[in-house]
PDB file of N, CA and C in Angstrom:
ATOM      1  N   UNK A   1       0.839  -1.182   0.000  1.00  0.00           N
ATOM      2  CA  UNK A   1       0.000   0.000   0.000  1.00  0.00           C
ATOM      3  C   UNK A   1       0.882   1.242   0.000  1.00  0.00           C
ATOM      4  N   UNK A   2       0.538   2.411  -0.967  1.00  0.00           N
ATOM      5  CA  UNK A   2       1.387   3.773  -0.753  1.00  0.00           C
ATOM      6  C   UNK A   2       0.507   4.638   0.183  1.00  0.00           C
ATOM      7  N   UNK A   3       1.670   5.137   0.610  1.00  0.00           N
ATOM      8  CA  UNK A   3       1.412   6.099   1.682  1.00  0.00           C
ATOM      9  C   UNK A   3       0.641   7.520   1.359  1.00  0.00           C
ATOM     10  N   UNK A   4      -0.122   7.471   1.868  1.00  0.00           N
ATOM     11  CA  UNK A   4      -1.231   8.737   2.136  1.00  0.00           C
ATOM     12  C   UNK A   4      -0.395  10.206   2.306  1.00  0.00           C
ATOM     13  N   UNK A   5      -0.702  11.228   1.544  1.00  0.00           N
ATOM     14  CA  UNK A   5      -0.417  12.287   1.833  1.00  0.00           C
ATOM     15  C   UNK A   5      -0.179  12.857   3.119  1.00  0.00           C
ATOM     16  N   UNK A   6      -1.348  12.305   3.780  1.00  0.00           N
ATOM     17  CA  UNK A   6      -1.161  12.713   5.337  1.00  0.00           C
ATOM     18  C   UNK A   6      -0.030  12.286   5.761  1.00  0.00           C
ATOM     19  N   UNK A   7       0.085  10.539   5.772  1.00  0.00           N
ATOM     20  CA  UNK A   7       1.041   9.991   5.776  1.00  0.00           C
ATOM     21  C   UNK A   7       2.894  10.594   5.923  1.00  0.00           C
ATOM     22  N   UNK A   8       2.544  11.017   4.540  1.00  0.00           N
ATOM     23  CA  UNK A   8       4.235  11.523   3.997  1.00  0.00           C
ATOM     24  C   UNK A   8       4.487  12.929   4.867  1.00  0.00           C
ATOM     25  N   UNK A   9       3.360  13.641   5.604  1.00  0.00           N
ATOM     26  CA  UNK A   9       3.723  14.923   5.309  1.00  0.00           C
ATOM     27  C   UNK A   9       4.158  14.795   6.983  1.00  0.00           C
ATOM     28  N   UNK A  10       3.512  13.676   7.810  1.00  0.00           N
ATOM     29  CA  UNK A  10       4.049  13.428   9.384  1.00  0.00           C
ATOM     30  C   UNK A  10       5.347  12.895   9.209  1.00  0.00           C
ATOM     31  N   UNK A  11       6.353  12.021   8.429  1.00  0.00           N
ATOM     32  CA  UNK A  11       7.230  11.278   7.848  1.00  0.00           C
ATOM     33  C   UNK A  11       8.005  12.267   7.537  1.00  0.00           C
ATOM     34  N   UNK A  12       7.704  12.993   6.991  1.00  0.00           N
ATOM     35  CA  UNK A  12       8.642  14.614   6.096  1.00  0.00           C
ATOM     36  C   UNK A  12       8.377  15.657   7.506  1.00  0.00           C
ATOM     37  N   UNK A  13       7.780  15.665   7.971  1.00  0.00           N
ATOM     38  CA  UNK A  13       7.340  17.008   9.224  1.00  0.00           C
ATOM     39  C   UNK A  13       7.708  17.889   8.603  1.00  0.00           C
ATOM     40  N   UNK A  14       6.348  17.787   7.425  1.00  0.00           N
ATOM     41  CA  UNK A  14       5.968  19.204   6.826  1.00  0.00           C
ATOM     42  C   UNK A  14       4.728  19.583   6.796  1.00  0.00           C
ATOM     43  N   UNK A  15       4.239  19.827   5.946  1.00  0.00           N
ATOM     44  CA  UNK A  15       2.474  20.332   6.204  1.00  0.00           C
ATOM     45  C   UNK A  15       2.084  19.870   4.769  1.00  0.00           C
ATOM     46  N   UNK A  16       0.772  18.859   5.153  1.00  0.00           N
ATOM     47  CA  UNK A  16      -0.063  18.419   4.043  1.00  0.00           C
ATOM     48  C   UNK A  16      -0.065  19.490   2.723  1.00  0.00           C
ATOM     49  N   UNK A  17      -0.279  20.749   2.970  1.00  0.00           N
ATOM     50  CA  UNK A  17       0.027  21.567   2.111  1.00  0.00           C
ATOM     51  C   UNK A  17       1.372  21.974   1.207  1.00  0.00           C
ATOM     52  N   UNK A  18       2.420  21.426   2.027  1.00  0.00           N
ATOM     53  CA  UNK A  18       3.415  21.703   1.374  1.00  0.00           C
ATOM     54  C   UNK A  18       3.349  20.528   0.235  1.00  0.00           C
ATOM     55  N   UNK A  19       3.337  18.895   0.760  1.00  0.00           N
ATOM     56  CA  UNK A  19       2.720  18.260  -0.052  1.00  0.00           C
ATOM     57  C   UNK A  19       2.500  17.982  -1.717  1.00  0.00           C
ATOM     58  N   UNK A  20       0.955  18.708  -1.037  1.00  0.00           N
ATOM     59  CA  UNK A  20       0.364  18.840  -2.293  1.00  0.00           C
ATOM     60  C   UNK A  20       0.823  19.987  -3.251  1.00  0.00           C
ATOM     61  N   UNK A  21       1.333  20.937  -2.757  1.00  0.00           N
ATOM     62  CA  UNK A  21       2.173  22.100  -3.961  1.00  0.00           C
ATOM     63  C   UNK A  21       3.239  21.043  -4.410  1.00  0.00           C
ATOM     64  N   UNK A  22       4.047  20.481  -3.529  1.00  0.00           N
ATOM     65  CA  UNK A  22       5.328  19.471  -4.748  1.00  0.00           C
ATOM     66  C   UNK A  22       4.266  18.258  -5.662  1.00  0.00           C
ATOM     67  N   UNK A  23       3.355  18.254  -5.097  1.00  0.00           N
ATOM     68  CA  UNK A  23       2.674  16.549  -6.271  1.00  0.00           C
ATOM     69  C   UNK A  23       2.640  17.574  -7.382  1.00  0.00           C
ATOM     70  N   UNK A  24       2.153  19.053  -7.190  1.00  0.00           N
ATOM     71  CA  UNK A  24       1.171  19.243  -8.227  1.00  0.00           C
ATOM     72  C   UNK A  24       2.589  20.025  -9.057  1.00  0.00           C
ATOM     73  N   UNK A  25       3.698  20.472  -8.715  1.00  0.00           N
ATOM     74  CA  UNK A  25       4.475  21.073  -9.265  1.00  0.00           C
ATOM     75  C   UNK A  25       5.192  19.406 -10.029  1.00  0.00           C
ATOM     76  N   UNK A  26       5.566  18.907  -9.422  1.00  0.00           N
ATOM     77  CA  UNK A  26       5.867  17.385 -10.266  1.00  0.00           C
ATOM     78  C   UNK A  26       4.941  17.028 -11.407  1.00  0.00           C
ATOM     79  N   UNK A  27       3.817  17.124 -11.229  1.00  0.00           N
ATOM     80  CA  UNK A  27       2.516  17.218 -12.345  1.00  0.00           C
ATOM     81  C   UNK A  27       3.120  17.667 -13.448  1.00  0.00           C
ATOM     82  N   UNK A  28       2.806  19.535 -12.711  1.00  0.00           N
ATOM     83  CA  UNK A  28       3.408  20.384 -14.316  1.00  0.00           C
ATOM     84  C   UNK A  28       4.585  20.067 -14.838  1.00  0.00           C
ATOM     85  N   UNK A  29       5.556  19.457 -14.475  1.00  0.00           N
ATOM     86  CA  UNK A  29       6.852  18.685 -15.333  1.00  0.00           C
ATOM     87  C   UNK A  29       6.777  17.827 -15.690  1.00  0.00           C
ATOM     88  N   UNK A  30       5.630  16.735 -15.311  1.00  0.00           N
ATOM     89  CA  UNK A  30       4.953  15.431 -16.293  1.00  0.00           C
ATOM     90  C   UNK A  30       4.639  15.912 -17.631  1.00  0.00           C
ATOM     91  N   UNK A  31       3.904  16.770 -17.174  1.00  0.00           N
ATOM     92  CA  UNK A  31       3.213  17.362 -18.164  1.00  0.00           C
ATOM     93  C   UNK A  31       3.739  18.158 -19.559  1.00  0.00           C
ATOM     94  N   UNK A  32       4.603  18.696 -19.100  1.00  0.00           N
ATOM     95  CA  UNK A  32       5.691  19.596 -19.978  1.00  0.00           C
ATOM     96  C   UNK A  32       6.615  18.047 -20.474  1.00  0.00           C
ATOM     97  N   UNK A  33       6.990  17.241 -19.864  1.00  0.00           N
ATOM     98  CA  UNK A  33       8.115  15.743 -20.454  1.00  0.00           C
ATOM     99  C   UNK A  33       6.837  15.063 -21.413  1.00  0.00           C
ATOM    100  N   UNK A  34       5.908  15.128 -20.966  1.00  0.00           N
ATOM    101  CA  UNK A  34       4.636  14.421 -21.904  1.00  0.00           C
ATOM    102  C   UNK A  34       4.151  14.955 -23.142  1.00  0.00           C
ATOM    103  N   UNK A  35       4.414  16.522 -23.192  1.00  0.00           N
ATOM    104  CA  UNK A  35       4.121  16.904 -24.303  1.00  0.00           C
ATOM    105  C   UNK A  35       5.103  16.783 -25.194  1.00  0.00           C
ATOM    106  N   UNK A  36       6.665  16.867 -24.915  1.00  0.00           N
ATOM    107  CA  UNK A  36       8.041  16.770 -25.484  1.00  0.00           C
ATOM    108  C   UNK A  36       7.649  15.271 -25.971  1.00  0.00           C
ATOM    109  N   UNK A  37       7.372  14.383 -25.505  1.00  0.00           N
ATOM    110  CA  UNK A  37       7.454  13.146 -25.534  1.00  0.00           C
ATOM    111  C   UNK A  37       6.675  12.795 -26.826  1.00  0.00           C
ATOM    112  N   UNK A  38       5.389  13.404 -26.905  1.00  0.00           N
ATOM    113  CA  UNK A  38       3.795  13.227 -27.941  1.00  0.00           C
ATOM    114  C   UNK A  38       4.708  14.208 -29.180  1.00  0.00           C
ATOM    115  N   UNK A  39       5.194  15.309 -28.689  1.00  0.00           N
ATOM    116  CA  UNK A  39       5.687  15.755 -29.723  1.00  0.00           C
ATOM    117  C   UNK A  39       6.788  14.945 -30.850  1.00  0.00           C
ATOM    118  N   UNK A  40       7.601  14.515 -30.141  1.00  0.00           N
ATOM    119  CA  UNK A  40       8.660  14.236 -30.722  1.00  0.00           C
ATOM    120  C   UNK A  40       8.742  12.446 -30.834  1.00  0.00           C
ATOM    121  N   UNK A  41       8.078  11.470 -30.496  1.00  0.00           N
ATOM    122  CA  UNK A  41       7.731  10.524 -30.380  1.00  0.00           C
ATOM    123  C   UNK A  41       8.853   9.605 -29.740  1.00  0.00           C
ATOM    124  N   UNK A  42       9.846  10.671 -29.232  1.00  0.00           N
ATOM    125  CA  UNK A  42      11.157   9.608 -28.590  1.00  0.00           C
ATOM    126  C   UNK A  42      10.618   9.649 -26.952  1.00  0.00           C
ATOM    127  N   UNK A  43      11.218   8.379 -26.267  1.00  0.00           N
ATOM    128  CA  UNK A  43      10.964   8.811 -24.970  1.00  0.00           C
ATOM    129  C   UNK A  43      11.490  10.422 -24.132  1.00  0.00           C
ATOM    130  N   UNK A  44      11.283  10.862 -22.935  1.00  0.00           N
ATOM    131  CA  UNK A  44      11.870  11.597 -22.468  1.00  0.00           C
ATOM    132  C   UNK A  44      12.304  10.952 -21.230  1.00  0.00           C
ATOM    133  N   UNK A  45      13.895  11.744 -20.518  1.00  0.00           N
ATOM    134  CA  UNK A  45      14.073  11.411 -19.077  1.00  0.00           C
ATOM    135  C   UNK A  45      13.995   9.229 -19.497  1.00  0.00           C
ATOM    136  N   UNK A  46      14.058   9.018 -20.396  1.00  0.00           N
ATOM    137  CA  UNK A  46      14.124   7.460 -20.192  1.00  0.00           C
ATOM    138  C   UNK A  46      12.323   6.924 -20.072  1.00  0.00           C
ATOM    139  N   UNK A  47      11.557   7.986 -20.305  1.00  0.00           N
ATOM    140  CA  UNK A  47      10.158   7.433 -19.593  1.00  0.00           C
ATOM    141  C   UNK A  47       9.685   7.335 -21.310  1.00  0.00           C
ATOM    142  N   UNK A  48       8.673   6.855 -21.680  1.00  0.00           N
ATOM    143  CA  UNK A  48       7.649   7.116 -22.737  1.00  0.00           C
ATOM    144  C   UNK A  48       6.586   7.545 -22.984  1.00  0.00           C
ATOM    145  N   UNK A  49       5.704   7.850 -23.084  1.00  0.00           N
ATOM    146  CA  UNK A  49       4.836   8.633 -23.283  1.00  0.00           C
ATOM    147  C   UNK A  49       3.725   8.509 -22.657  1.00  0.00           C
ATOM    148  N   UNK A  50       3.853   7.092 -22.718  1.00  0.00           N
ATOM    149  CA  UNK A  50       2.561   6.562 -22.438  1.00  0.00           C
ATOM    150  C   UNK A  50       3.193   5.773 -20.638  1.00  0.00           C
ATOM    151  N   UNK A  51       4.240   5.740 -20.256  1.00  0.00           N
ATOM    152  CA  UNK A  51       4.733   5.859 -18.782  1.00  0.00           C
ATOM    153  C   UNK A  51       4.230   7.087 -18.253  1.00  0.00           C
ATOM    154  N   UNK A  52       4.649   8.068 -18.893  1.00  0.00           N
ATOM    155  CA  UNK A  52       4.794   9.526 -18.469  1.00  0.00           C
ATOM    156  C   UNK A  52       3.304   9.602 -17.608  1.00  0.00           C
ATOM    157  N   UNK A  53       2.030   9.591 -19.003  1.00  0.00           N
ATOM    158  CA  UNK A  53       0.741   9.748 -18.921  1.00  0.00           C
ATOM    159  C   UNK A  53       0.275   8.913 -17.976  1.00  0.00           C
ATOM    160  N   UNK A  54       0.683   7.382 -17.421  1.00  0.00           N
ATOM    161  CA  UNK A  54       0.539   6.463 -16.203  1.00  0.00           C
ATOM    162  C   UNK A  54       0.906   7.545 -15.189  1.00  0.00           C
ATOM    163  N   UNK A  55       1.946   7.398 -15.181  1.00  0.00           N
ATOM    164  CA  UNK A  55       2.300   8.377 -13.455  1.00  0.00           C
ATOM    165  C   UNK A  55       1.594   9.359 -13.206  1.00  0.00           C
ATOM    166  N   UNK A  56       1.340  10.399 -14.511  1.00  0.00           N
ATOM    167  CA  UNK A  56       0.722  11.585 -14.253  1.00  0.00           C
ATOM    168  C   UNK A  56      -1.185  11.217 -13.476  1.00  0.00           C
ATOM    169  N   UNK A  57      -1.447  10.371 -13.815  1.00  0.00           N
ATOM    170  CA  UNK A  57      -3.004   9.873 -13.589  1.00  0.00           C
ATOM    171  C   UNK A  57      -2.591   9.334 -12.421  1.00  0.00           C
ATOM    172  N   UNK A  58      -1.633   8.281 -11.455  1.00  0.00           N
ATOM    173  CA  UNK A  58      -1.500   7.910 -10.461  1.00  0.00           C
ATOM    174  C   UNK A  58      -1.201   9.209  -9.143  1.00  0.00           C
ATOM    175  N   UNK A  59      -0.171  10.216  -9.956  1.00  0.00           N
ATOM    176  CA  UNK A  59      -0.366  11.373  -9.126  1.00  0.00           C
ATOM    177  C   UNK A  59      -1.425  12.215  -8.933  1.00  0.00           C
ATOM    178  N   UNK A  60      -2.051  12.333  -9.932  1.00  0.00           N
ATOM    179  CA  UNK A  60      -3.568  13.433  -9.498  1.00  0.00           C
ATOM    180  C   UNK A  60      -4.177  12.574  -8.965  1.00  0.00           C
ATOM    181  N   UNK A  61      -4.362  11.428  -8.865  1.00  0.00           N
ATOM    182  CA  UNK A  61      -5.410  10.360  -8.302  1.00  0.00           C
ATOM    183  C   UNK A  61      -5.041  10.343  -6.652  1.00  0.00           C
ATOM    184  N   UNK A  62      -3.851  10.317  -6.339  1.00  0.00           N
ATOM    185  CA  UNK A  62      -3.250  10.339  -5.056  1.00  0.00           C
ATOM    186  C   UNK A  62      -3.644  12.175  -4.787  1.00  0.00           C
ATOM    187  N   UNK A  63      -3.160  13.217  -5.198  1.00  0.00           N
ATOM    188  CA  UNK A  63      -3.719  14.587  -4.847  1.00  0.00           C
ATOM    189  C   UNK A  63      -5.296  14.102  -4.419  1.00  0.00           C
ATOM    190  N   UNK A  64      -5.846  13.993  -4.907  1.00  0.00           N
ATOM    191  CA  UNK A  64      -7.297  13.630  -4.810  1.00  0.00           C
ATOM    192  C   UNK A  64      -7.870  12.421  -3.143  1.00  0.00           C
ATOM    193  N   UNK A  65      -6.846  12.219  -2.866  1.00  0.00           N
ATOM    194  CA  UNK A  65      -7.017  11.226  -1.519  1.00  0.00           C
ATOM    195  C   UNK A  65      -7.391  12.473  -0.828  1.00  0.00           C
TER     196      UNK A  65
END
């Protein structure tokens, strides 16, 4: 099982909020490697496109806990 936001942020002794600003800033660099990726049809960072687009849906899905 992965660990709950709440989880990480007692583990990190930071604040749920801080958190969720790094998931969602990690997002927007999925996002920006995903479009490089669709664009250009090579992987990026070693990931592929369709990796990229997995993680990105496992991270907003976890924001969303």
């Amino acid at each position: 099982m992965k660990p709950t936001i709440d989880h990480l942020a007692r583990v990190l002794c930071c604040t749920e909020v801080q958190i969720r600003a790094q998931f969602a800033k990690n997002i927007a660099s999925m996002i920006d490697d995903l479009k490089q990726a669709n664009r250009t049809g090579r992987p990026v960072r070693g990931y592929s496109a369709e990796r990229i687009a997995a993680d990105i849906a496992e991270m907003e899905s976890r924001l969303l806990q």
